[in-house]
PDB file of N, CA and C in Angstrom:
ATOM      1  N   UNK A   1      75.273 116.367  99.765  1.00  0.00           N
ATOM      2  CA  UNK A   1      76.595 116.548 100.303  1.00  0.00           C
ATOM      3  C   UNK A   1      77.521 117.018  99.186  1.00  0.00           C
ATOM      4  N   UNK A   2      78.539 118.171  99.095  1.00  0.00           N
ATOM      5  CA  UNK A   2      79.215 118.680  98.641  1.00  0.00           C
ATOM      6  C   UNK A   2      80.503 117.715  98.209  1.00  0.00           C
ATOM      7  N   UNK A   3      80.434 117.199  97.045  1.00  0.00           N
ATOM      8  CA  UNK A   3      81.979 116.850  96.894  1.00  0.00           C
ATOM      9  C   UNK A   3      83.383 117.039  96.831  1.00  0.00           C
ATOM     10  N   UNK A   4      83.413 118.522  97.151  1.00  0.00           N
ATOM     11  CA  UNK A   4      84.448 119.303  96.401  1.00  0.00           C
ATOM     12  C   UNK A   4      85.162 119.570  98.073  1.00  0.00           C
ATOM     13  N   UNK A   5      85.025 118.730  99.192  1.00  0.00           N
ATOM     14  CA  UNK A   5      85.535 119.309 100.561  1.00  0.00           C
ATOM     15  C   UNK A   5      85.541 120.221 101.250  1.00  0.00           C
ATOM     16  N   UNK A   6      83.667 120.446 100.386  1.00  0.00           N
ATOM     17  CA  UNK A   6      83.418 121.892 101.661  1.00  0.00           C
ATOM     18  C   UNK A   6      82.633 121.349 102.478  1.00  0.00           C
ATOM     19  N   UNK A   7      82.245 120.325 102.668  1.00  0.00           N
ATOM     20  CA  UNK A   7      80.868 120.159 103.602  1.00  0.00           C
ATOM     21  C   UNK A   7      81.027 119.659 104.229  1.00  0.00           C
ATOM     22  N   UNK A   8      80.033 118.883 105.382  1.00  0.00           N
ATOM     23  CA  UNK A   8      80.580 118.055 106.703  1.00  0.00           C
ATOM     24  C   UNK A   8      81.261 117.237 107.088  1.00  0.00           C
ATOM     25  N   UNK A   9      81.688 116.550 105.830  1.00  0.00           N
ATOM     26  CA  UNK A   9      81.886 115.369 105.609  1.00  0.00           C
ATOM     27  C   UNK A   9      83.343 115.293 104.842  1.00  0.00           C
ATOM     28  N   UNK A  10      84.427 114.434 105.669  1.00  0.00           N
ATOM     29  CA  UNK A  10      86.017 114.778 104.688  1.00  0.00           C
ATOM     30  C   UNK A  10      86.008 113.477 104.092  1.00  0.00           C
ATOM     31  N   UNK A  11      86.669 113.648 102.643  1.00  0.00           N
ATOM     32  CA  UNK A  11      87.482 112.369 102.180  1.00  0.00           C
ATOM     33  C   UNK A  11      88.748 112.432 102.628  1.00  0.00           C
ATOM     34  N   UNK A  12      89.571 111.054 103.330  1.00  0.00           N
ATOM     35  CA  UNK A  12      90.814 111.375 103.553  1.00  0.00           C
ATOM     36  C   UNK A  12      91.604 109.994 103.438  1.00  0.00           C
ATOM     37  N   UNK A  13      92.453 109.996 103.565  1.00  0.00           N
ATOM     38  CA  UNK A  13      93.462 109.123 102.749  1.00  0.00           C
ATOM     39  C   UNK A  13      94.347 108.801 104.344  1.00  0.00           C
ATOM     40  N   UNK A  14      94.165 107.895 104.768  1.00  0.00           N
ATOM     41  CA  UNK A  14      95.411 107.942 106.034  1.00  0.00           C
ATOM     42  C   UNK A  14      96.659 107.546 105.841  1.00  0.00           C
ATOM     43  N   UNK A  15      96.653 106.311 104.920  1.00  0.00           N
ATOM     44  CA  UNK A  15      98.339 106.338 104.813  1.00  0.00           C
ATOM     45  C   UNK A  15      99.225 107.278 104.371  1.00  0.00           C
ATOM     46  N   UNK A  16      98.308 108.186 103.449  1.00  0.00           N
ATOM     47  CA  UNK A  16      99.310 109.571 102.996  1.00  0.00           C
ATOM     48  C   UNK A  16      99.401 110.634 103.943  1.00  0.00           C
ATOM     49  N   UNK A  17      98.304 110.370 104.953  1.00  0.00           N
ATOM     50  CA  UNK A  17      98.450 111.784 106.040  1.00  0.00           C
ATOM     51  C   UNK A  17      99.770 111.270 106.998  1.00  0.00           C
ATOM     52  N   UNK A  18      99.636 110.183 107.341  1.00  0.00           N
ATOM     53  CA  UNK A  18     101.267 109.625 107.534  1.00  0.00           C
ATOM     54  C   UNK A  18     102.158 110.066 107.174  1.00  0.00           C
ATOM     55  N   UNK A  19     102.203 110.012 105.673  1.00  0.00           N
ATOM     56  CA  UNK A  19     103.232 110.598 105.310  1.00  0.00           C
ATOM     57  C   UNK A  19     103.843 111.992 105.480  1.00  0.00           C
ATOM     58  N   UNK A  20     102.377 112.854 105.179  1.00  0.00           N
ATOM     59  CA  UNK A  20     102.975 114.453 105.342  1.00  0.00           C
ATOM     60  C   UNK A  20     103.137 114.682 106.656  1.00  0.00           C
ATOM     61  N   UNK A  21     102.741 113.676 107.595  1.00  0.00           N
ATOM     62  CA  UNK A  21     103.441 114.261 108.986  1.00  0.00           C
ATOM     63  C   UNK A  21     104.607 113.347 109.482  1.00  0.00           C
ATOM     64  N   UNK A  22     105.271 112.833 108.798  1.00  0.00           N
ATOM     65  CA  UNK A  22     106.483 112.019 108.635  1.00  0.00           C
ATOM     66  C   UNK A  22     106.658 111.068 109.531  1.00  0.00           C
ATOM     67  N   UNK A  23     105.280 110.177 109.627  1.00  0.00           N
ATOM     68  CA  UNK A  23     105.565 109.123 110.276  1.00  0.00           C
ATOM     69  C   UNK A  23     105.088 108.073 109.218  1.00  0.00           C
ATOM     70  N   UNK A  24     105.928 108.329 107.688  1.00  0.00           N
ATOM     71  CA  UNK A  24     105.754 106.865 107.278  1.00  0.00           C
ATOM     72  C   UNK A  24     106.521 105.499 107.376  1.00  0.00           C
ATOM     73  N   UNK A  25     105.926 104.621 107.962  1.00  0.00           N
ATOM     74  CA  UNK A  25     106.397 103.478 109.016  1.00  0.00           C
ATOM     75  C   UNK A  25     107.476 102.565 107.667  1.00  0.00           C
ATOM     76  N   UNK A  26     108.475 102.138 108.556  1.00  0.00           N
ATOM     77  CA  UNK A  26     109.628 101.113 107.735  1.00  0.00           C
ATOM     78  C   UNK A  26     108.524  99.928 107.167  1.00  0.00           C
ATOM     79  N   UNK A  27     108.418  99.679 105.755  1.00  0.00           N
ATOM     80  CA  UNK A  27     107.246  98.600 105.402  1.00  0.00           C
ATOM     81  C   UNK A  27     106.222  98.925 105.226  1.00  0.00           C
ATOM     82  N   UNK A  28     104.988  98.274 105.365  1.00  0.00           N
ATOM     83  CA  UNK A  28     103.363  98.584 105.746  1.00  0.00           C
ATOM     84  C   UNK A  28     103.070  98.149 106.885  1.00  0.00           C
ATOM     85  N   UNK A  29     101.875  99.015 107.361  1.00  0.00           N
ATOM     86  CA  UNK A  29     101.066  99.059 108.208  1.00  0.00           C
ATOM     87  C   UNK A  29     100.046  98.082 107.965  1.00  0.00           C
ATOM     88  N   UNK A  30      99.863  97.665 106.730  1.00  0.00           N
ATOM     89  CA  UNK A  30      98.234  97.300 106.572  1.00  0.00           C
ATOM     90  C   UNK A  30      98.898  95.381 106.516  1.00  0.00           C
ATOM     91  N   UNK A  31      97.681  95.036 106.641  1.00  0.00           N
ATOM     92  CA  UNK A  31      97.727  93.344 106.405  1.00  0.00           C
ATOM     93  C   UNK A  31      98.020  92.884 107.937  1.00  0.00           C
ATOM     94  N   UNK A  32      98.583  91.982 107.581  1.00  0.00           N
ATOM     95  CA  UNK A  32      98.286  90.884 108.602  1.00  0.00           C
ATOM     96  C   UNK A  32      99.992  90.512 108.895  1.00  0.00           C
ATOM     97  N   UNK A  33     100.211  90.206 110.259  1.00  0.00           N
ATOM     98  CA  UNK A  33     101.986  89.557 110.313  1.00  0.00           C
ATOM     99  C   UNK A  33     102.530  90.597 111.286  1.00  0.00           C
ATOM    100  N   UNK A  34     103.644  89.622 111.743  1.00  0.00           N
ATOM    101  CA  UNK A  34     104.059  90.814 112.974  1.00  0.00           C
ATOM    102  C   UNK A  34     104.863  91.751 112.543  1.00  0.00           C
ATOM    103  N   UNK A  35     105.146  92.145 111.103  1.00  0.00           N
ATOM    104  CA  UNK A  35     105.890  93.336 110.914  1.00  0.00           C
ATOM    105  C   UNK A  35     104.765  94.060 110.891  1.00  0.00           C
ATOM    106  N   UNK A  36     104.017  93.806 110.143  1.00  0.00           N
ATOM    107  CA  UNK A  36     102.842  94.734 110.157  1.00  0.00           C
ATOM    108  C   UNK A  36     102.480  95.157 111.429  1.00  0.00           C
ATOM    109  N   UNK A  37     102.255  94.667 112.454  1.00  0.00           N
ATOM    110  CA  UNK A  37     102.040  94.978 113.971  1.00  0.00           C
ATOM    111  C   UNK A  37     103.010  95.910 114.460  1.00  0.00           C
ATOM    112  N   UNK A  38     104.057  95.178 114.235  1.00  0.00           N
ATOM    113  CA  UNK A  38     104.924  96.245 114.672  1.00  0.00           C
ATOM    114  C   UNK A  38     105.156  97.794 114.473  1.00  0.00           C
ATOM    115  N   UNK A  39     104.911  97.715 112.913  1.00  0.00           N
ATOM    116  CA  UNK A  39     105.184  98.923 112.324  1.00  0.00           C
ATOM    117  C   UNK A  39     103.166  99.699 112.454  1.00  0.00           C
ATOM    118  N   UNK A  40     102.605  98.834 112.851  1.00  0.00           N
ATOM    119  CA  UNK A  40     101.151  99.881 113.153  1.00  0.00           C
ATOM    120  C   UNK A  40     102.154 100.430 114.696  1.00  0.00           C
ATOM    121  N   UNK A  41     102.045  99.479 115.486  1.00  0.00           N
ATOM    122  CA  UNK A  41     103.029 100.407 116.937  1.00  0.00           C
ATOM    123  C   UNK A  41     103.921 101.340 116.754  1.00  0.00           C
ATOM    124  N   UNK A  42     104.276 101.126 115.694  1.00  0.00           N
ATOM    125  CA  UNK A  42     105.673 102.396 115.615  1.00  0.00           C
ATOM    126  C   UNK A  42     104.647 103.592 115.216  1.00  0.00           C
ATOM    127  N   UNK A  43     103.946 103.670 114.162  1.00  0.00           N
ATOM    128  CA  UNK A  43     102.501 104.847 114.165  1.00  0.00           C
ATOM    129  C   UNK A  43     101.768 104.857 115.102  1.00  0.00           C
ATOM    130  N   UNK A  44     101.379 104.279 115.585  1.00  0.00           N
ATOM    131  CA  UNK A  44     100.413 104.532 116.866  1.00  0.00           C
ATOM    132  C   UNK A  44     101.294 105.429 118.129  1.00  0.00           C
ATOM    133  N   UNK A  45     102.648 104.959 118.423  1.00  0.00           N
ATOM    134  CA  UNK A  45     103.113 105.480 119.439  1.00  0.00           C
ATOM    135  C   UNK A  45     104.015 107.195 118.466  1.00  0.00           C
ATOM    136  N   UNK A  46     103.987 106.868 117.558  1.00  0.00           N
ATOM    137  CA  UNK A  46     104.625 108.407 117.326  1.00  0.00           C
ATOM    138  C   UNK A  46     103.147 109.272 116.877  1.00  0.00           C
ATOM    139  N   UNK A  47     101.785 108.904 116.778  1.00  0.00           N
ATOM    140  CA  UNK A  47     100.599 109.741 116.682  1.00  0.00           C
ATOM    141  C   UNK A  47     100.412 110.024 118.275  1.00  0.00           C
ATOM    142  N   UNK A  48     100.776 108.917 119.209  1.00  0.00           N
ATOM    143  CA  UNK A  48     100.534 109.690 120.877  1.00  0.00           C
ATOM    144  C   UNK A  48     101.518 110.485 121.088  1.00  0.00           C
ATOM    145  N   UNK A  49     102.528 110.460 120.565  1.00  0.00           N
ATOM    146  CA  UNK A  49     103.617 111.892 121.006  1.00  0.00           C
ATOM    147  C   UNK A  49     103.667 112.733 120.814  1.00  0.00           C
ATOM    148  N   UNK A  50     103.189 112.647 118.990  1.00  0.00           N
ATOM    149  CA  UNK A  50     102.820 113.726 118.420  1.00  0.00           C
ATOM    150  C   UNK A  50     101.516 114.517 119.152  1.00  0.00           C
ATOM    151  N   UNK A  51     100.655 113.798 119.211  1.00  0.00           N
ATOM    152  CA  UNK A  51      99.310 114.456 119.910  1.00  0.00           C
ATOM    153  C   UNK A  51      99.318 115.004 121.059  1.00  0.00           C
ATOM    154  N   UNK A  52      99.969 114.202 121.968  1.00  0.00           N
ATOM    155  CA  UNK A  52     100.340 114.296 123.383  1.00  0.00           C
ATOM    156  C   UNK A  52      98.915 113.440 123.741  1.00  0.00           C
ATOM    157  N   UNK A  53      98.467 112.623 123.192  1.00  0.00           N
ATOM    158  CA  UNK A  53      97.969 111.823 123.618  1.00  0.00           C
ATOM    159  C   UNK A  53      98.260 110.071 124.731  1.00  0.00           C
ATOM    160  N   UNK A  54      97.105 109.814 125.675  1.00  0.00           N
ATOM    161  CA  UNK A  54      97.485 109.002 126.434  1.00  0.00           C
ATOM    162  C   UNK A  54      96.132 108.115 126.253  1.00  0.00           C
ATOM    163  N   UNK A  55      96.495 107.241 124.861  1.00  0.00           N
ATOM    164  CA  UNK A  55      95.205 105.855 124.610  1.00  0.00           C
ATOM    165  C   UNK A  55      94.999 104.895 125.568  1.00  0.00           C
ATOM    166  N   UNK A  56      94.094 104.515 125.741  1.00  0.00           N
ATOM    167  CA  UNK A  56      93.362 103.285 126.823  1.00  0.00           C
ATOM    168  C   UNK A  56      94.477 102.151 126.192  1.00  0.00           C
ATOM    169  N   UNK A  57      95.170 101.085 127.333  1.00  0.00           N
ATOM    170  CA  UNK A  57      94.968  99.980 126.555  1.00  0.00           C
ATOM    171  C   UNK A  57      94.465  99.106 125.663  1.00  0.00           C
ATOM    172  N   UNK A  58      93.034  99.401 125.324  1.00  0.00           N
ATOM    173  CA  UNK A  58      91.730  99.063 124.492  1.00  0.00           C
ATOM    174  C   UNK A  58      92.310  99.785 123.248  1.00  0.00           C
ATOM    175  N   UNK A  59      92.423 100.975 123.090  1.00  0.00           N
ATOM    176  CA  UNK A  59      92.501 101.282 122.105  1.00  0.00           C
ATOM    177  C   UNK A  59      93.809 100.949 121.468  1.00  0.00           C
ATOM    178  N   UNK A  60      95.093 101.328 122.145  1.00  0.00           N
ATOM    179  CA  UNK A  60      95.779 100.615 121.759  1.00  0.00           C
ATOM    180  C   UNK A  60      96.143  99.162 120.903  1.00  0.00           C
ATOM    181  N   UNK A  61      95.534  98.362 121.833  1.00  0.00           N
ATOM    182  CA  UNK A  61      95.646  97.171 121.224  1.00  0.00           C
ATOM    183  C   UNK A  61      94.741  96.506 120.046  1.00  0.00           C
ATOM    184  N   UNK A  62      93.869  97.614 119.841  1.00  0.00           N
ATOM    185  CA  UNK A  62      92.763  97.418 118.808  1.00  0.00           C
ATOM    186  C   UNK A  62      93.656  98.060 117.608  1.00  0.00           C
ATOM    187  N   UNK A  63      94.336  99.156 117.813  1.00  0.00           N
ATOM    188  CA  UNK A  63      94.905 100.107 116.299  1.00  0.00           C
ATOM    189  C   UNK A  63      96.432  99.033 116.183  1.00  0.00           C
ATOM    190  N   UNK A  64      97.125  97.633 116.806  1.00  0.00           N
ATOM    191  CA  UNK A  64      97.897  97.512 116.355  1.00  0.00           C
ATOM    192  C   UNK A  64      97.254  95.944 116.221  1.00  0.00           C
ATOM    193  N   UNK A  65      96.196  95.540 116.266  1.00  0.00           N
ATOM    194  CA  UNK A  65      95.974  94.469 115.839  1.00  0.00           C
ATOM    195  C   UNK A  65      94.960  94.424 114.317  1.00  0.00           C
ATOM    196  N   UNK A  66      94.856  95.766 114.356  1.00  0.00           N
ATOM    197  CA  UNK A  66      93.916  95.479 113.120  1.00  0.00           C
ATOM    198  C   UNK A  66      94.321  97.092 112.540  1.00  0.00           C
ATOM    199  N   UNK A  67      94.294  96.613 111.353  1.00  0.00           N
ATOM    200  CA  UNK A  67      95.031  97.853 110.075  1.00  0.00           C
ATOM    201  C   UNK A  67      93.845  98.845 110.334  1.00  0.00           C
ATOM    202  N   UNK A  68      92.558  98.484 110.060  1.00  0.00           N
ATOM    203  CA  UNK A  68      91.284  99.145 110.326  1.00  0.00           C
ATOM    204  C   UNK A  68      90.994 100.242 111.205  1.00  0.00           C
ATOM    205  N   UNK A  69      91.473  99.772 112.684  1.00  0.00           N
ATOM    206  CA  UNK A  69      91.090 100.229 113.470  1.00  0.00           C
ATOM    207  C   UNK A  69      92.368 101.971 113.585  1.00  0.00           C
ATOM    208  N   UNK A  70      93.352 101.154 113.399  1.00  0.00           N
ATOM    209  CA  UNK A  70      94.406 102.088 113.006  1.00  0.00           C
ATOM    210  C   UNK A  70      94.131 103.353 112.117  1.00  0.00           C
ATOM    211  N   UNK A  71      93.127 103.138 110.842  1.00  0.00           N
ATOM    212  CA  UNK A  71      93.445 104.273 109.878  1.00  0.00           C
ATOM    213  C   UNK A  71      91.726 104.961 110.644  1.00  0.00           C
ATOM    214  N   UNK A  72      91.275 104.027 110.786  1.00  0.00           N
ATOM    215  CA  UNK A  72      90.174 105.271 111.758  1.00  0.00           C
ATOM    216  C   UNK A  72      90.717 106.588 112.483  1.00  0.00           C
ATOM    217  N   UNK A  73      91.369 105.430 113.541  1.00  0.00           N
ATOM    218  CA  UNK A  73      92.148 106.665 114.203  1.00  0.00           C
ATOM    219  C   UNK A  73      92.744 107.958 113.770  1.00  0.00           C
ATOM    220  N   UNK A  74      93.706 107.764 112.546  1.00  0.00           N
ATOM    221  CA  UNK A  74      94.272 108.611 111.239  1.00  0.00           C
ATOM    222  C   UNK A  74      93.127 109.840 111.054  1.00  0.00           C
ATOM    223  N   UNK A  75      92.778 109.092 110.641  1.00  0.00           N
ATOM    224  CA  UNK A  75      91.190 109.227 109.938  1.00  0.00           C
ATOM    225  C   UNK A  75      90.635 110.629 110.811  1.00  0.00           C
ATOM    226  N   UNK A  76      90.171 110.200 111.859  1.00  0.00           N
ATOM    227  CA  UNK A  76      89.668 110.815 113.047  1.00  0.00           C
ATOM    228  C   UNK A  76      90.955 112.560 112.968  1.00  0.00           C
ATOM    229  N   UNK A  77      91.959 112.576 113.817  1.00  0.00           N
ATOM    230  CA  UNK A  77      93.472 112.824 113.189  1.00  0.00           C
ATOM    231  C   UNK A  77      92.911 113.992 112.311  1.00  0.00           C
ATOM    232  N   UNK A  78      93.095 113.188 111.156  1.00  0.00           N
ATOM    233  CA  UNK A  78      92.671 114.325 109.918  1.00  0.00           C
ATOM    234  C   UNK A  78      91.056 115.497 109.675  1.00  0.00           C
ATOM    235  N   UNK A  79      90.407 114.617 110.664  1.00  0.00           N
ATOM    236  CA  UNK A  79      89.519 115.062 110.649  1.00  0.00           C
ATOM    237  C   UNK A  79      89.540 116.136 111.381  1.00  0.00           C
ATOM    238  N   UNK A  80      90.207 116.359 112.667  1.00  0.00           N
ATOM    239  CA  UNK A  80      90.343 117.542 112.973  1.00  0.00           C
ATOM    240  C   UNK A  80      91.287 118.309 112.231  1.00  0.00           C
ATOM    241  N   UNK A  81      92.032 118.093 111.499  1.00  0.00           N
ATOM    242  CA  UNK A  81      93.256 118.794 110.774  1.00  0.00           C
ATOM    243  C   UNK A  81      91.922 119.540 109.924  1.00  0.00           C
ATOM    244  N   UNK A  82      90.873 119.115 109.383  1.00  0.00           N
ATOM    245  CA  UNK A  82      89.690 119.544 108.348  1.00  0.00           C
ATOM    246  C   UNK A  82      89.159 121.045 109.728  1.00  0.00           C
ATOM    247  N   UNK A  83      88.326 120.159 110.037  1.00  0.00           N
ATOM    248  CA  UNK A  83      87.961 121.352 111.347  1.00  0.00           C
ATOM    249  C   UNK A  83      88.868 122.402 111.757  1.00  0.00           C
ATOM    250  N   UNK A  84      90.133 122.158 111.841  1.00  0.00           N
ATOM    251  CA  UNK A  84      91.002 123.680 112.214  1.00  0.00           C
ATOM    252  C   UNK A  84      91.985 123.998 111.005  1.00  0.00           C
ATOM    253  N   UNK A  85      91.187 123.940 109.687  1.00  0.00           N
ATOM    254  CA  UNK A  85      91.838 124.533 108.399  1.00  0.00           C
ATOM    255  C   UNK A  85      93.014 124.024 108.256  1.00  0.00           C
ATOM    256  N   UNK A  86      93.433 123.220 108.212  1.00  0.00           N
ATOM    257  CA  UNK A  86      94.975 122.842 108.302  1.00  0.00           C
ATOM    258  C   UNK A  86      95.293 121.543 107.076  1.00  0.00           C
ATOM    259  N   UNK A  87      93.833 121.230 106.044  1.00  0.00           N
ATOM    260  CA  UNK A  87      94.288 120.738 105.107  1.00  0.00           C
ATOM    261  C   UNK A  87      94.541 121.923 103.831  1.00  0.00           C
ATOM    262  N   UNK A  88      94.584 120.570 102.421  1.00  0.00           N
ATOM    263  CA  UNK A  88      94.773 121.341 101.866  1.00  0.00           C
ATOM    264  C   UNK A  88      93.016 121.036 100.652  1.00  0.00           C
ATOM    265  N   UNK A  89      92.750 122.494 100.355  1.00  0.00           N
ATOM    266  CA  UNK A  89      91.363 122.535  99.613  1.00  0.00           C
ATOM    267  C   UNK A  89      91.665 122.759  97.903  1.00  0.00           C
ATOM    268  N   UNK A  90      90.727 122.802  97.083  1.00  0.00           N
ATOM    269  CA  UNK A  90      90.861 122.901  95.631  1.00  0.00           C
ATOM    270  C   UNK A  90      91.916 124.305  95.803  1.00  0.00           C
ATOM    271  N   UNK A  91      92.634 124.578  94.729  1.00  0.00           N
ATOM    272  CA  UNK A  91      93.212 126.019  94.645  1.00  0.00           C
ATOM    273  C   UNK A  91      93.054 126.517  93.005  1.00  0.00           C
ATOM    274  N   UNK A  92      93.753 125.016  92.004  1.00  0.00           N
ATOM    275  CA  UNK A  92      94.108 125.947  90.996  1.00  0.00           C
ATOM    276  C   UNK A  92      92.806 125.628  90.165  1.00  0.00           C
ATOM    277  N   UNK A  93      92.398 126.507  88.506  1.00  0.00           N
ATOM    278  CA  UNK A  93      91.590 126.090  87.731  1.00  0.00           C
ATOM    279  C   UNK A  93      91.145 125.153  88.082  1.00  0.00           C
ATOM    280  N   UNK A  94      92.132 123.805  87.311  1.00  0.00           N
ATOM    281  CA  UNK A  94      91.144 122.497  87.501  1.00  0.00           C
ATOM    282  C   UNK A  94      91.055 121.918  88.683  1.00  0.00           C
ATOM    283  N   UNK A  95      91.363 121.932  89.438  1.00  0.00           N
ATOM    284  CA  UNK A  95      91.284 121.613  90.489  1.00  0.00           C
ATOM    285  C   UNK A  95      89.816 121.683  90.793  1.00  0.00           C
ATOM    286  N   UNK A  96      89.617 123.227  91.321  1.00  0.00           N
ATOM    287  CA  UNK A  96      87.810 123.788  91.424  1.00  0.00           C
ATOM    288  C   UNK A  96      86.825 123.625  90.554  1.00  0.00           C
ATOM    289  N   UNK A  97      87.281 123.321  89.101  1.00  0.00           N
ATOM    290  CA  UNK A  97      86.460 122.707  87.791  1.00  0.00           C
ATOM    291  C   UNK A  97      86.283 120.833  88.594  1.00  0.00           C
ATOM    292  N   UNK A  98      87.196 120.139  88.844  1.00  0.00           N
ATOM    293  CA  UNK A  98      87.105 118.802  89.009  1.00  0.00           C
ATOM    294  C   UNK A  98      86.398 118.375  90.231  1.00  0.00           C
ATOM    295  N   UNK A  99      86.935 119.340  91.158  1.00  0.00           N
ATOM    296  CA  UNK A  99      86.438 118.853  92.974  1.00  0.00           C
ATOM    297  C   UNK A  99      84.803 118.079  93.234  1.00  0.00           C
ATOM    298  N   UNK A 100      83.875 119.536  92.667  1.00  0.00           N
ATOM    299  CA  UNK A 100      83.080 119.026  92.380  1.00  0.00           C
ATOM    300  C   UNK A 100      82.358 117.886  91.929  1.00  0.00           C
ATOM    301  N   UNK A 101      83.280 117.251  90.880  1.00  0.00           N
ATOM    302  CA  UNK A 101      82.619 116.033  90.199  1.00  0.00           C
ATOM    303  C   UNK A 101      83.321 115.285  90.410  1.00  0.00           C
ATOM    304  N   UNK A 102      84.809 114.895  90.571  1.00  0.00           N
ATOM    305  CA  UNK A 102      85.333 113.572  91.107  1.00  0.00           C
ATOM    306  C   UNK A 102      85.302 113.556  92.712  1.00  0.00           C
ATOM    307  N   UNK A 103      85.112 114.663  93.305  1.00  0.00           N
ATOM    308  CA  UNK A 103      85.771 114.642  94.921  1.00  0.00           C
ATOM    309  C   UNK A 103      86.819 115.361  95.204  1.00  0.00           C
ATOM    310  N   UNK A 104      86.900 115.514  96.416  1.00  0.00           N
ATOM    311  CA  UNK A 104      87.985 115.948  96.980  1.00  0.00           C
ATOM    312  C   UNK A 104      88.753 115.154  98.194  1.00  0.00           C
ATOM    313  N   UNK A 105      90.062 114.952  98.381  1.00  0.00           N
ATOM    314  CA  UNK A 105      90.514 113.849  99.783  1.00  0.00           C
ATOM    315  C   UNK A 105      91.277 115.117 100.613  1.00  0.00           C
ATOM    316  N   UNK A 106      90.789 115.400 101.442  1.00  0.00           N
ATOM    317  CA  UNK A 106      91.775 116.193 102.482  1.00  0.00           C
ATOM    318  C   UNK A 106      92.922 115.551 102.691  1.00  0.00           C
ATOM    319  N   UNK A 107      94.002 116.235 102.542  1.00  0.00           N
ATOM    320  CA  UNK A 107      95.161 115.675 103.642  1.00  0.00           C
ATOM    321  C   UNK A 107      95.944 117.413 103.838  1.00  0.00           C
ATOM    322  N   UNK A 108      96.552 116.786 104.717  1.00  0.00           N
ATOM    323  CA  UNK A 108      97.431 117.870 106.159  1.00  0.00           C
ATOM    324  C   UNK A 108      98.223 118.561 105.200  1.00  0.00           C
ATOM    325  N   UNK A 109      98.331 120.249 105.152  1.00  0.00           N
ATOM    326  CA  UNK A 109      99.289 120.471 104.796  1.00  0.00           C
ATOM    327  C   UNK A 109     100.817 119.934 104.779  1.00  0.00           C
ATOM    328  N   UNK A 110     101.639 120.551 103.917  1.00  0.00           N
ATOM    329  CA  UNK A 110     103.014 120.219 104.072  1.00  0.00           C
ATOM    330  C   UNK A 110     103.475 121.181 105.389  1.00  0.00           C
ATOM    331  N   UNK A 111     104.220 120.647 106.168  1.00  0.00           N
ATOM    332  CA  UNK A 111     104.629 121.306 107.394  1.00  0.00           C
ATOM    333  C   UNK A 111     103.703 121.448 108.681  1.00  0.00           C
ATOM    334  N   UNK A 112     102.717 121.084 108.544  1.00  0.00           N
ATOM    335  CA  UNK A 112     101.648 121.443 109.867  1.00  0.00           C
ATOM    336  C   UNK A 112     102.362 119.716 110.343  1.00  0.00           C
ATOM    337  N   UNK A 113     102.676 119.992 111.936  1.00  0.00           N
ATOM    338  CA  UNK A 113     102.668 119.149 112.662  1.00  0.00           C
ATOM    339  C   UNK A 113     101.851 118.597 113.280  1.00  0.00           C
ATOM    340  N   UNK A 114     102.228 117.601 114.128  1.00  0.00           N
ATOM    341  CA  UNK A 114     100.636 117.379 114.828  1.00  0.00           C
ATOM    342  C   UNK A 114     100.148 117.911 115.905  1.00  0.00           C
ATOM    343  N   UNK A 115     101.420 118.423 116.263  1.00  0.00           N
ATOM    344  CA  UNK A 115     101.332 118.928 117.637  1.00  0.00           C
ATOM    345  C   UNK A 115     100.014 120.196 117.210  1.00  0.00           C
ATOM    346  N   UNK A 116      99.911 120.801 115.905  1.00  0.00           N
ATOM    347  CA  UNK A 116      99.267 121.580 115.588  1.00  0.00           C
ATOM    348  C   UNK A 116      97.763 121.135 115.579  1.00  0.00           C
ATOM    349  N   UNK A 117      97.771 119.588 115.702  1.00  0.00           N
ATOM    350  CA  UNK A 117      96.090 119.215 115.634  1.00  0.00           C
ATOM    351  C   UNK A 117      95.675 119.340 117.310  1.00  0.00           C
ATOM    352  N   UNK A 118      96.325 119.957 118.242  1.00  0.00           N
ATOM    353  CA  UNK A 118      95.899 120.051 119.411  1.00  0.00           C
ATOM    354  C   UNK A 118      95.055 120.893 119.314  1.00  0.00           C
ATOM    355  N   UNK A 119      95.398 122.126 118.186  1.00  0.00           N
ATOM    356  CA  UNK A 119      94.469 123.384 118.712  1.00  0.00           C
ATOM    357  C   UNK A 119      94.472 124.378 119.933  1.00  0.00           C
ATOM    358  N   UNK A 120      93.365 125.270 120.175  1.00  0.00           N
ATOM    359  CA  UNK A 120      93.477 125.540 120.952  1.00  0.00           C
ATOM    360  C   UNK A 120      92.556 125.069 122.352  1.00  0.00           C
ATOM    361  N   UNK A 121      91.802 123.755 121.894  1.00  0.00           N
ATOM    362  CA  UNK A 121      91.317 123.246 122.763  1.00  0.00           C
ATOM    363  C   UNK A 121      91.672 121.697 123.178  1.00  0.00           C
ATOM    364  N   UNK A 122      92.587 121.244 122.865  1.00  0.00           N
ATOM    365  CA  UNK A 122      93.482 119.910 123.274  1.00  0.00           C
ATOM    366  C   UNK A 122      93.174 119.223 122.168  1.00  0.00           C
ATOM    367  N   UNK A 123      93.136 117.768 122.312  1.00  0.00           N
ATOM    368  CA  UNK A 123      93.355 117.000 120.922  1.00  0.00           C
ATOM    369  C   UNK A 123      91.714 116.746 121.131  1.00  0.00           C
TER     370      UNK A 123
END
């Protein structure tokens, strides 16, 4: 497997893909406590708007009870952002000297929305 984020397989970072699509939540998401709950709901419901997605109750209540289940989702998210070119890949010198040997983490360009991870075949 290719380390450098050409191959099947993405490294990705979800709390920062949060960020570049500007839903980073008041506080954290991660841990345990009802701010934390809360603020996974405040991401969860602005990733279904953004998406135009409509989650099962199941899923729902799985991405705001557990941090885990949440950055999967992200996760998932980014993963199509990988599939329809929309991260960002090695560019400069070291960058393409390093990719290779430390890795590479996809995340979302600056400015791609999410509405853009619909594609042209839905989310």
């Amino acid at each position: 497997m290719p380390r450098d984020g050409s191959g099947a397989v993405a490294e990705v970072y979800p709390a920062y893909a949060l960020i570049m699509w500007g839903i980073a939540p008041e506080g954290t998401y991660k841990g345990k406590g009802e701010g934390a709950e809360a603020a996974r709901g405040r991401v969860l419901a602005a990733l279904e708007a953004g998406l135009g997605l409509d989650l099962s109750g199941e899923v729902r209540r799985r991405c705001v009870a557990d941090d885990h289940a949440l950055d999967a989702l992200i996760s998932a998210v980014v993963a199509r952002a990988v599939a329809l070119g929309l991260t960002e890949g090695p560019a400069t010198g070291d960058e393409l000297a390093l990719a290779p040997v430390e890795g590479w983490m996809h995340l979302p360009r600056r400015g791609v929305g999410l509405d853009e991870m619909r594609g042209p075949s839905g989310p």
